[in-house]
Protein backbone atom coordinates (compact mmCIF):
# COMPACT_ATOMS: atom_id res chain seq x y z
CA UNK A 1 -35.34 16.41 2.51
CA UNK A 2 -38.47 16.40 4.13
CA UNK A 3 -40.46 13.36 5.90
CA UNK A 4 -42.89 11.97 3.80
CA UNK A 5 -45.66 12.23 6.13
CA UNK A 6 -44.89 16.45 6.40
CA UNK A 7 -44.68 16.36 2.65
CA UNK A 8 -47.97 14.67 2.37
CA UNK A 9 -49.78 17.30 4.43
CA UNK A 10 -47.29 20.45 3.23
CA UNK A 11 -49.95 22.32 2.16
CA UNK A 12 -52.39 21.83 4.98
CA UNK A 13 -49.64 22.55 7.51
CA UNK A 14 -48.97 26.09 5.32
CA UNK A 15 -52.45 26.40 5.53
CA UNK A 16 -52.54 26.22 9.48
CA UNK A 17 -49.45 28.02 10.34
CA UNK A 18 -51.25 31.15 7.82
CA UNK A 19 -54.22 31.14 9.33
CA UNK A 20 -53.27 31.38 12.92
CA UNK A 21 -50.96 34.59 11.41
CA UNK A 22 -54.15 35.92 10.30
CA UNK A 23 -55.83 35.03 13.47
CA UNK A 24 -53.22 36.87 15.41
CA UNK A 25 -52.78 39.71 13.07
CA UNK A 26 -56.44 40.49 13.17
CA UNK A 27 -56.56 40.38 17.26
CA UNK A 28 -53.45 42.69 17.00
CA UNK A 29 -55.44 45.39 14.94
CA UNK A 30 -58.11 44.69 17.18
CA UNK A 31 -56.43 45.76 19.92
CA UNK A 32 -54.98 48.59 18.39
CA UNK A 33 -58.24 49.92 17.27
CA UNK A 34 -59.62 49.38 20.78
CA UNK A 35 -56.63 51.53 21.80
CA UNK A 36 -56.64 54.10 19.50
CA UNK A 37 -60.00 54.50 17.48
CA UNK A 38 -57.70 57.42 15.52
CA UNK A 39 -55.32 55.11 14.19
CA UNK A 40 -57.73 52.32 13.37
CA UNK A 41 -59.78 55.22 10.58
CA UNK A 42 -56.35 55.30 8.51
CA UNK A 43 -56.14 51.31 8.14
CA UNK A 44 -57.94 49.88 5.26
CA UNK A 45 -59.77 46.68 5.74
CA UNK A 46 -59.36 46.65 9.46
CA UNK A 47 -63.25 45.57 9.75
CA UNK A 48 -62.62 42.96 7.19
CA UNK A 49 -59.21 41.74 9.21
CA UNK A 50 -60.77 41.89 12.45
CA UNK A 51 -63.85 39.63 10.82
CA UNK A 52 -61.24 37.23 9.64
CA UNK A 53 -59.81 36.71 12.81
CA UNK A 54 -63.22 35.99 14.62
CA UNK A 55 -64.08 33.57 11.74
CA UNK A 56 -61.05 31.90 12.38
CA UNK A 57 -61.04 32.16 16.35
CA UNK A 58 -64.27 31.03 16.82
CA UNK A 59 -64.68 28.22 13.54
CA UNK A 60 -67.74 29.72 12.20
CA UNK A 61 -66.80 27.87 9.01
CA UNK A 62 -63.30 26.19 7.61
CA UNK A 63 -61.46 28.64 5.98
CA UNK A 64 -60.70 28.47 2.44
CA UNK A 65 -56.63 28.35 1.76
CA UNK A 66 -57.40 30.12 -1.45
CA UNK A 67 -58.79 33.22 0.87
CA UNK A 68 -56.07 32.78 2.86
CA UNK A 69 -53.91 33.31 0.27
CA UNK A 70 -55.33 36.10 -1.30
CA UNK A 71 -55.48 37.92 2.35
CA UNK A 72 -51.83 37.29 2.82
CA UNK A 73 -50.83 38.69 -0.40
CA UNK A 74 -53.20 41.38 -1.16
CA UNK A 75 -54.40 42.69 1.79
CA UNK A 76 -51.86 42.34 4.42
CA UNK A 77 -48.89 44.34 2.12
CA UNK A 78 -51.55 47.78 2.05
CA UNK A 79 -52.27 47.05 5.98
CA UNK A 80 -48.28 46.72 6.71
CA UNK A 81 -47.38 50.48 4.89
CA UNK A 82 -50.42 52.23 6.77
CA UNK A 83 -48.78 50.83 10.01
CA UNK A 84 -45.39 50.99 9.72
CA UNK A 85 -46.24 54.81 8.77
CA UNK A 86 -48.60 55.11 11.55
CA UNK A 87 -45.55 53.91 13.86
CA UNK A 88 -43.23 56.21 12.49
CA UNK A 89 -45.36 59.27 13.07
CA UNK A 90 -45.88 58.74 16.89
CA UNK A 91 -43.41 56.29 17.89
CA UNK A 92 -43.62 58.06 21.55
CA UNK A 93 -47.19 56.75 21.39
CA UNK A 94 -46.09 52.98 20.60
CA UNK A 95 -44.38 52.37 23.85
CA UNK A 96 -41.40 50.96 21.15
């Protein structure tokens, strides 16, 4: 059972916790395009995941949860399979 005032604000808290994922994933790819310019040409939407991430880092405007949403289900499943194949092809190169 949850407290009523964490009930009250479930969705907000969700919300929060999602968009600092995004936030993170975003500097992550970032990073790794930074790194390896390569890698970054076989990951679609990396501009648009990167652009996220500064929206949310720097508050240009309050996210939307329903873009959230639709990032975290859409967007981020594509972006996961292009890495984890990325990884497997040069682990030696991941420092893993």
């Amino acid at each position: 059972m949850m407290i009523p005032e964490i009930e009250q604000h479930r969705d907000q808290i969700i919300a929060i916790c999602e968009e600092y994922g995004l936030e993170r994933f975003g500097e992550t790819l970032r990073r790794l395009g930074n790194r390896d310019p390569n890698i970054a040409t076989l990951i679609p939407g990396i501009r648009q995941a990167i652009d996220q991430r500064n929206m949310i880092a720097h508050e240009y405007y309050e996210l939307e949860c329903d873009r959230v949403h639709w990032t975290r289900n859409h967007s981020i499943p594509g972006l996961r399979a292009v890495i984890d194949a990325s990884i497997a092809d040069h682990p030696e190169e991941m420092n893993l």
